[in-house]
Protein backbone atom coordinates (compact mmCIF):
# COMPACT_ATOMS: atom_id res chain seq x y z
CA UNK A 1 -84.69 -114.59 87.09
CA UNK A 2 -82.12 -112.19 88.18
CA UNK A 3 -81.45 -109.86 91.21
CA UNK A 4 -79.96 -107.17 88.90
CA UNK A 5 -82.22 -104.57 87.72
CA UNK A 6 -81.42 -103.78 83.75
CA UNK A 7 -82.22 -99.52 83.95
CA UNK A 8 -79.86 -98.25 87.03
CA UNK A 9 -80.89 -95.23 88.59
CA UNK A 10 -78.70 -92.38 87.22
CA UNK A 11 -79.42 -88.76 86.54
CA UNK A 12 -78.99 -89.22 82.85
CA UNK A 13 -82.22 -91.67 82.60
CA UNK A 14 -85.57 -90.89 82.22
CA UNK A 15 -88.87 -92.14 83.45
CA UNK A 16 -89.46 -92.68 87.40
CA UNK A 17 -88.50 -94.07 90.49
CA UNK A 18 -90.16 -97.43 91.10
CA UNK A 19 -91.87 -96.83 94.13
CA UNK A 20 -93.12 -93.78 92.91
CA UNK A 21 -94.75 -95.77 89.92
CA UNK A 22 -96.19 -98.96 92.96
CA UNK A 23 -97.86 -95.58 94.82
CA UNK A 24 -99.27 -93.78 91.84
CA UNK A 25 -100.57 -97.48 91.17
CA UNK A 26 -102.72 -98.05 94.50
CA UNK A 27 -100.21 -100.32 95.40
CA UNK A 28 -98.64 -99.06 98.86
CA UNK A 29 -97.23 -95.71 99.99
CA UNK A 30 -94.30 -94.93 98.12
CA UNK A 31 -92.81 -95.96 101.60
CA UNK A 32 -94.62 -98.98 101.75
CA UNK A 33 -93.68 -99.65 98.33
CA UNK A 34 -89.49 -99.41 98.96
CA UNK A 35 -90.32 -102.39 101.43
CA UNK A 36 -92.11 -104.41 98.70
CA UNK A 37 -89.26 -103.94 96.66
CA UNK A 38 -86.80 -105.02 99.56
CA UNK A 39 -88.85 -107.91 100.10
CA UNK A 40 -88.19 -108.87 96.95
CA UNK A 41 -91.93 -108.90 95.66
CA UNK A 42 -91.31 -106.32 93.04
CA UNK A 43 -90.14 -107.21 89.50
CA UNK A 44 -89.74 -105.47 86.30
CA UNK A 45 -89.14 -107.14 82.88
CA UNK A 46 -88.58 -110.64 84.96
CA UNK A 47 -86.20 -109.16 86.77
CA UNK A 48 -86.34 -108.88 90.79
CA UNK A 49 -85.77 -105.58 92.35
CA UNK A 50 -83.82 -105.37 95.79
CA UNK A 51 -82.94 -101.80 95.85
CA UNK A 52 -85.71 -99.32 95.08
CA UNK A 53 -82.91 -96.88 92.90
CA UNK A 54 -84.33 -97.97 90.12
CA UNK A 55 -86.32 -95.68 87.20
CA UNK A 56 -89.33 -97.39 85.08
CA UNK A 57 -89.45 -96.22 81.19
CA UNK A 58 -92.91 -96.40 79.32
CA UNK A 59 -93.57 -99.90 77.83
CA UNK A 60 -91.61 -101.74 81.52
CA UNK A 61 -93.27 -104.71 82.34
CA UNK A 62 -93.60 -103.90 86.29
CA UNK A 63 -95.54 -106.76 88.75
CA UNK A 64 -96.09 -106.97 92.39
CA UNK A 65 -96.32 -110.90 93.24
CA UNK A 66 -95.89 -111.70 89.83
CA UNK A 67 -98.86 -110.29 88.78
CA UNK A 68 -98.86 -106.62 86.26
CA UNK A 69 -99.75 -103.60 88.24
CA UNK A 70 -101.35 -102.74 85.16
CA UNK A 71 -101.79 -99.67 83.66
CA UNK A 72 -101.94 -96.33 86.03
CA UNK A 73 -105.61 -95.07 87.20
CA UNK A 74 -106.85 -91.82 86.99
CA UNK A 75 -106.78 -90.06 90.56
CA UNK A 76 -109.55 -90.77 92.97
CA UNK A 77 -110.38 -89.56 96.56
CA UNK A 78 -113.01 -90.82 98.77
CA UNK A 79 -114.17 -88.82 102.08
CA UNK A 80 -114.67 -91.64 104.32
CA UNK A 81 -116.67 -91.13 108.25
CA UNK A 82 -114.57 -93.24 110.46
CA UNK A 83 -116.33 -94.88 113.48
CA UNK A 84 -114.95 -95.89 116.88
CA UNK A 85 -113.24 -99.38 117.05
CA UNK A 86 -111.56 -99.67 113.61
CA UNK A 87 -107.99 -99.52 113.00
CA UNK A 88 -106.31 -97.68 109.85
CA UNK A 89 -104.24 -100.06 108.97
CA UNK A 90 -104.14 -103.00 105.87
CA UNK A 91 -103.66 -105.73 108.68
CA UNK A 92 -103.44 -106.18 112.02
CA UNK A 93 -101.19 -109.21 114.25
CA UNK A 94 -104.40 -109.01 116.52
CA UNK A 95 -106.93 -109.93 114.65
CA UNK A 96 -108.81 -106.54 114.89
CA UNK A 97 -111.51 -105.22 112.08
CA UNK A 98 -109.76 -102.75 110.14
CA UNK A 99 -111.32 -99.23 107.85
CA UNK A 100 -110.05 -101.54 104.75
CA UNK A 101 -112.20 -104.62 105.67
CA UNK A 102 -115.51 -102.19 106.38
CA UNK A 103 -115.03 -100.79 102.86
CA UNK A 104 -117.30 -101.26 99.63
CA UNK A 105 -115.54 -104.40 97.40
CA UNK A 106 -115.88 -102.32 94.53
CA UNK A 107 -113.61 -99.50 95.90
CA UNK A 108 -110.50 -101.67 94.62
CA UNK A 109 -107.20 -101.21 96.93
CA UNK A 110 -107.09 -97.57 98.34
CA UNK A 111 -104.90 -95.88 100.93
CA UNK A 112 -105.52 -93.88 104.13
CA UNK A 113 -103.88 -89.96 104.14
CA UNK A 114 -102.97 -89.77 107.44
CA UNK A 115 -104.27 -92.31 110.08
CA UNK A 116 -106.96 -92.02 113.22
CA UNK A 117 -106.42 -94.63 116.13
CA UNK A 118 -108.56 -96.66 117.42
CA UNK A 119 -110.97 -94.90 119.55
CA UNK A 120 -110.74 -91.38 117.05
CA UNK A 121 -113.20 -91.34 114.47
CA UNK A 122 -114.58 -88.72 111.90
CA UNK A 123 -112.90 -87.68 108.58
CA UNK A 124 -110.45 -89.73 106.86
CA UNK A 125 -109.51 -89.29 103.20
CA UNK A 126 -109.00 -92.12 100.70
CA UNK A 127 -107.35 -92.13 97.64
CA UNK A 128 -106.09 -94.58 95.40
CA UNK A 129 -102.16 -92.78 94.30
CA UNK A 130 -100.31 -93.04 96.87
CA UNK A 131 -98.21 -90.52 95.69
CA UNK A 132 -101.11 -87.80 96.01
CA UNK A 133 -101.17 -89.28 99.93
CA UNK A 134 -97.77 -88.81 100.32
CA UNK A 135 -98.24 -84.85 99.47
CA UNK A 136 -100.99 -84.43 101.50
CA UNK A 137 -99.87 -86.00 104.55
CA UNK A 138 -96.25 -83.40 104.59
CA UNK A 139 -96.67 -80.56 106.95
CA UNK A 140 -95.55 -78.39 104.09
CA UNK A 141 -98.36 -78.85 102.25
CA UNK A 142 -99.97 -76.27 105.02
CA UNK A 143 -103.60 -78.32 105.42
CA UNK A 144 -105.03 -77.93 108.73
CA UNK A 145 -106.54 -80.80 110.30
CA UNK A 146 -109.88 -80.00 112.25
CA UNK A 147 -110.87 -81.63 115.06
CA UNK A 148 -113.82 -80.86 117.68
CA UNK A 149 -112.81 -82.67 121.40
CA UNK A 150 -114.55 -83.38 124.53
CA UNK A 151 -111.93 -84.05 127.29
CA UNK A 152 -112.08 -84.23 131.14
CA UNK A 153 -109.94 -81.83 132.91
CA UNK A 154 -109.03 -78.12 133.39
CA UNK A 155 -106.60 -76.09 131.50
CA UNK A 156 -106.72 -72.25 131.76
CA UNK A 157 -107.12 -70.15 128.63
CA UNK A 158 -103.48 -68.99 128.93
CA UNK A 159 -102.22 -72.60 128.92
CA UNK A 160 -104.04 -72.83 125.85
CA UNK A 161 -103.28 -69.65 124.20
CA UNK A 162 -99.31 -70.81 124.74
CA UNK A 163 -99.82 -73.87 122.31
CA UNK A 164 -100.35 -71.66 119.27
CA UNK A 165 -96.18 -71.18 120.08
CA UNK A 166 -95.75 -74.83 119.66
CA UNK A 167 -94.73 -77.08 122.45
CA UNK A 168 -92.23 -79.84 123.25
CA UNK A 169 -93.90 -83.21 124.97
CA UNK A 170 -91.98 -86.24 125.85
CA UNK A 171 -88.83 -84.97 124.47
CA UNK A 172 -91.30 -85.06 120.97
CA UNK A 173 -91.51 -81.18 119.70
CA UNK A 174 -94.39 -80.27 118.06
CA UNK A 175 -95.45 -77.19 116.14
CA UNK A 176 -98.39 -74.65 116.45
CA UNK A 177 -101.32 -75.95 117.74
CA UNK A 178 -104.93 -73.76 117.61
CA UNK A 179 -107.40 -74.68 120.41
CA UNK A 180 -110.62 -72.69 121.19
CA UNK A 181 -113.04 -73.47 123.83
CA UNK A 182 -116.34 -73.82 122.53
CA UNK A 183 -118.09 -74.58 126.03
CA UNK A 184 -117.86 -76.16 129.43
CA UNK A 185 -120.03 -78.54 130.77
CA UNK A 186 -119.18 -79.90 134.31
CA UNK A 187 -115.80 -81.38 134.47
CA UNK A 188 -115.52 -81.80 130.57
CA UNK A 189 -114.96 -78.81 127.96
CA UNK A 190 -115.84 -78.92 124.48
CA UNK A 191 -112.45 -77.52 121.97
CA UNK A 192 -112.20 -77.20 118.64
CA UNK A 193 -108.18 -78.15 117.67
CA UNK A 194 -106.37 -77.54 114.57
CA UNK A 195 -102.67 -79.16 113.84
CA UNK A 196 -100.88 -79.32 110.77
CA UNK A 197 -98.33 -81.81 111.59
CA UNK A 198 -100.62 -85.09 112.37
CA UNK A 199 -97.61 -86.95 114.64
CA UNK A 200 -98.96 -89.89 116.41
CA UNK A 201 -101.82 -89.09 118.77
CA UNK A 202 -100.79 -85.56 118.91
CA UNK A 203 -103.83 -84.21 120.03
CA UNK A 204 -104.15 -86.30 122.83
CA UNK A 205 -100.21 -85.93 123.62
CA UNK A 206 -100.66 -82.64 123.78
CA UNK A 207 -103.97 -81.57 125.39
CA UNK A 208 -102.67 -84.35 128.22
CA UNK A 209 -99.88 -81.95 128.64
CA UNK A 210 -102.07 -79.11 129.83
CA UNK A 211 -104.00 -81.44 132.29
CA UNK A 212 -106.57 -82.65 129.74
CA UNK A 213 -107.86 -86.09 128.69
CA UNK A 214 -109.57 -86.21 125.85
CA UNK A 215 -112.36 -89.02 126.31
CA UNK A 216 -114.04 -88.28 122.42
CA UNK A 217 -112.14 -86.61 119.28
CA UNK A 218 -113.81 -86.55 115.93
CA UNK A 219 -112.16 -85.05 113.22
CA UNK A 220 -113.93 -82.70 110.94
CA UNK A 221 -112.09 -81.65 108.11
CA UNK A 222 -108.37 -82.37 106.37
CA UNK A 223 -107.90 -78.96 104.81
CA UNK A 224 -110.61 -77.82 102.00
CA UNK A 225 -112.59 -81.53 102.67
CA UNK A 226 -115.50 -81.54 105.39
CA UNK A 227 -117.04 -84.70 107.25
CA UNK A 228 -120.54 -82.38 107.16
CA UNK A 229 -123.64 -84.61 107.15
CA UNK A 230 -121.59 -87.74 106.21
CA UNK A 231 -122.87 -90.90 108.36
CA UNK A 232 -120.99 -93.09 110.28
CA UNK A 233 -118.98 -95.53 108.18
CA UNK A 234 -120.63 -93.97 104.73
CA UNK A 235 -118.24 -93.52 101.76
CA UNK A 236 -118.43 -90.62 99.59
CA UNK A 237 -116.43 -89.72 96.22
CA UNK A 238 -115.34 -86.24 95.26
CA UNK A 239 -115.72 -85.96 91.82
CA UNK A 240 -113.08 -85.13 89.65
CA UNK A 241 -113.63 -81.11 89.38
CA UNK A 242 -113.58 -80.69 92.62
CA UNK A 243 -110.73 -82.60 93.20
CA UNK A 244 -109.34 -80.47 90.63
CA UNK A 245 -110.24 -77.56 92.24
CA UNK A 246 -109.45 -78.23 95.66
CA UNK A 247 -105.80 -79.81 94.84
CA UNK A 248 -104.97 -76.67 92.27
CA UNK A 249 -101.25 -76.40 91.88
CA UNK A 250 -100.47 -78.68 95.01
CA UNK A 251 -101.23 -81.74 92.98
CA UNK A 252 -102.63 -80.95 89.44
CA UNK A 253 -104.15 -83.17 87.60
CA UNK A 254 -105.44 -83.36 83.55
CA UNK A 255 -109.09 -83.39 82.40
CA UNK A 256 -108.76 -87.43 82.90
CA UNK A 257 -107.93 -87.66 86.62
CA UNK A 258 -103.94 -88.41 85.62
CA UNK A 259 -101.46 -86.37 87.74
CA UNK A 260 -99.43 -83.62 85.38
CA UNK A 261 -95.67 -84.30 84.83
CA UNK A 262 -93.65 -81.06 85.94
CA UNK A 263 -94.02 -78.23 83.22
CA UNK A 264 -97.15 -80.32 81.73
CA UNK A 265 -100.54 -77.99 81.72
CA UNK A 266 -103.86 -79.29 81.61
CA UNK A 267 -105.43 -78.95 78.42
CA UNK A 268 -108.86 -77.40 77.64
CA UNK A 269 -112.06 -79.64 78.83
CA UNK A 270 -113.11 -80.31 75.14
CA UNK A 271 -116.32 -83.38 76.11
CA UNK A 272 -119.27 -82.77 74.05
CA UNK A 273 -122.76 -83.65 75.74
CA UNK A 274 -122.69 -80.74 78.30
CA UNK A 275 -125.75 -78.71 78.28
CA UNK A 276 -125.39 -75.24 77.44
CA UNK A 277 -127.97 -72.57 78.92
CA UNK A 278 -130.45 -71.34 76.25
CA UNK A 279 -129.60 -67.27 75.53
CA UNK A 280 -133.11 -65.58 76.94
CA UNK A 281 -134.83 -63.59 74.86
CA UNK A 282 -134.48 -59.59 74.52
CA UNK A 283 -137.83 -57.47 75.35
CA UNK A 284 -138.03 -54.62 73.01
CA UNK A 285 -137.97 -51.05 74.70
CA UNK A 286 -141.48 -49.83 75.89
CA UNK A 287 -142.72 -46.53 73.88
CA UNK A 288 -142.63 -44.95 77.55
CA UNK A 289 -139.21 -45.46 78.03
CA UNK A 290 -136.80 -42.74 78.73
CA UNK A 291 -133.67 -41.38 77.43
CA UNK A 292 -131.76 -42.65 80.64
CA UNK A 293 -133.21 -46.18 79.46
CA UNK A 294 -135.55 -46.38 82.75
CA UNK A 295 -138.96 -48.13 81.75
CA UNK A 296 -141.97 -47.20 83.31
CA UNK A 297 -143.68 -48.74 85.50
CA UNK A 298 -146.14 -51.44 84.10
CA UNK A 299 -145.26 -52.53 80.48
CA UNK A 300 -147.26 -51.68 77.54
CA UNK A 301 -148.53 -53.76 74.51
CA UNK A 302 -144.84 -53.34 72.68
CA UNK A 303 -142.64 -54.34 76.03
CA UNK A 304 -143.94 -57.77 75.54
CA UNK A 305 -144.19 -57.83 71.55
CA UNK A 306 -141.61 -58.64 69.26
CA UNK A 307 -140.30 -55.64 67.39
CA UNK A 308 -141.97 -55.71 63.30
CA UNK A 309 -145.04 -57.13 64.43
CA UNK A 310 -148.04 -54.83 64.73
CA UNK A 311 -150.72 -54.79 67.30
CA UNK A 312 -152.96 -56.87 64.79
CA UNK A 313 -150.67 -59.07 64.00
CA UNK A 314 -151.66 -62.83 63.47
CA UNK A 315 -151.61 -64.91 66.65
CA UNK A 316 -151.55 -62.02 69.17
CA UNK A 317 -154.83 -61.45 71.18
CA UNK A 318 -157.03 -58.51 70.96
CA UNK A 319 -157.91 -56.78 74.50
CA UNK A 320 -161.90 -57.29 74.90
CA UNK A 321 -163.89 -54.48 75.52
CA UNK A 322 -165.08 -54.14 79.29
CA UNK A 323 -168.72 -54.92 79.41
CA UNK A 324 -171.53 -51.61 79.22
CA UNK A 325 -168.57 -49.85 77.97
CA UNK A 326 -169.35 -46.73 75.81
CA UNK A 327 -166.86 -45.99 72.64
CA UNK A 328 -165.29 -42.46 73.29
CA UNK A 329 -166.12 -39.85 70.90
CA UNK A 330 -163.41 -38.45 69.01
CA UNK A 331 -164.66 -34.60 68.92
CA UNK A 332 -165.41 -33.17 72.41
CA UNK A 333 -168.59 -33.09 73.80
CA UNK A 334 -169.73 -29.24 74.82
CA UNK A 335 -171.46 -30.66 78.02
CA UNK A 336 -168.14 -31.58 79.79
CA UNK A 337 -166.43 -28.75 78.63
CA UNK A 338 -169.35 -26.41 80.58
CA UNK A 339 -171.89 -26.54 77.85
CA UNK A 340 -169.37 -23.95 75.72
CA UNK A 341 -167.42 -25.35 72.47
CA UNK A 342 -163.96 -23.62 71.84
CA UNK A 343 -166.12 -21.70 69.11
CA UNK A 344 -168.26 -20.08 70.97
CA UNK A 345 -165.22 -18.80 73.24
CA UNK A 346 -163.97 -17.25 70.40
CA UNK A 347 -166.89 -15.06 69.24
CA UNK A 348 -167.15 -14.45 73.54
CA UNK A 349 -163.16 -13.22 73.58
CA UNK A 350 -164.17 -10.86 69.33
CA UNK A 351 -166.78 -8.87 71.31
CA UNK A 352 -165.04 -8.01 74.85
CA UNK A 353 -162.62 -6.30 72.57
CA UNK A 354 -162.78 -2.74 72.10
């Protein structure tokens, strides 16, 4: 084996940067993944990488430890309910129980976006490209991280107000911060904190600044993904429309779960075995309807007929006749009509005239 890599990384060759390949792989971060390769743990075609400027082509032979990386995996992303007393990390010199060591076996290797110490707990996002963490963890990518914070102390709604400007702690500057008081209880106060940055222990950096310590801080939501009814240290997977959805142009992804390459556009969902909603059946006009289309109130016999069939027709029901129910005459009866008939008006009407 060699310490020359065979494909240098020039702008004239295709395919992608090696690290970018370990992250999209569930390997390690792509920054994780540069140290791999300058631990000389990465190889590609037999060869042993010690720089990552190096580009992979399709059909490269790529293994971490000796052992293929195998092929890439669509996109998954777990919401995950942090508790108290774990740390996000892969190991620890300590000793100390980790999120990846609480996790389901079956998950396979996944990475944290983002991180929440030790005593934080609350929403944190899994995935298993660690490209797609990479993306979501840059400021630029404009997610808000939501937090709701109990901390001992008093700050005055001005000092508050100021950290929507940003502010500068420890020589550390950090950008707009959005705090609302949701209530006071005694010496503690109950906030609700956004940040889109996610520098280390910011929240408690910089509510410690305004004379606050923050004694419980549970985060809520990482952009469009809620914690909502999720239980402490339960795992649940957002399935692949809504990741879709929620990633959009950010991080698109194909009808598989594969990112897109740049100028690539998802094709149409073409799966067979989806239900499709029966077409409901058209009620034919009631005879009292009205030019303006407005039915009547209480449908007739036809409103609930199909049109061509007749009252009689075969497997429609007959209305019975009420009980001690007399058939109506067809001629009119001179006793209701004041014992007259319409002829005898007439030969009443011949002799009034002169």
């Amino acid at each position: 084996m060699t310490d020359t890599p065979s494909t240098p990384d020039t702008p004239e060759d295709s395919g992608e940067r090696i690290a970018k390949v370990l992250a999209h792989a569930g390997i390690a971060s792509r920054r994780e993944a540069e140290k791999l390769i300058e631990a000389g743990r990465v190889s590609v075609n037999g060869e042993t990488l010690k720089t990552p400027a190096f580009k992979v082509r399709a059909g490269d032979d790529v293994r971490l430890d000796g052992e293929s990386i195998g092929a890439r995996p669509p996109t998954r992303v777990w919401r995950y309910h942090k508790p108290v007393g774990l740390l996000t990390t892969h190991s620890d010199p300590q000793g100390r129980e980790t999120v990846f060591q609480a996790l389901p076996d079956d998950m396979g290797r996944v990475i944290s976006v983002g991180r929440l110490d030790l005593n934080s707990e609350g929403l944190l996002l899994l995935t298993n490209d660690g490209e797609l963490a990479r993306v979501l963890e840059l400021p630029s990518t404009g997610w808000t991280r939501r937090y709701r914070v109990r901390a001992y102390g008093h700050a005055t709604d001005k000092a508050l107000a100021e950290l929507e400007k940003g502010t500068t702690v420890d020589g550390v500057v950090y950008g707009p911060i959005e705090v609302s008081v949701d209530r006071r209880t005694g010496a503690n106060v109950w906030l609700t904190v956004g940040i889109k940055e996610g520098k280390n222990r910011e929240v408690r950096k910089v509510l410690q600044s305004v004379g606050l310590t923050v004694n419980r801080l549970m985060r809520v939501a990482y952009g469009p993904f809620q914690l909502g009814s999720l239980k402490r240290g339960d795992v649940s997977e957002a399935k692949l429309g809504v990741l879709r959805d929620q990633l959009g142009k950010l991080y698109p992804l194909d009808n598989g779960g594969l990112p897109l390459k740049p100028g690539e556009t998802a094709q149409p969902d073409t799966r067979t075995g989806t239900a499709k909603a029966k077409p409901r059946a058209v009620r034919p006009a009631s005879r009292g309807a009205s030019s303006s289309g407005k039915h009547k109130s209480g449908p007739d016999a036809d409103s609930i007929m199909p049109a061509g069939k007749s009252k009689s027709a075969k497997g429609w029901a007959k209305a019975k006749p009420k009980a001690n129910e007399k058939p109506k005459s067809k001629r009119a009866d001179p006793k209701k009509s004041g014992g007259k008939s319409t002829e005898g008006k007439r030969d009443a009407d011949r002799r009034r005239r002169p």
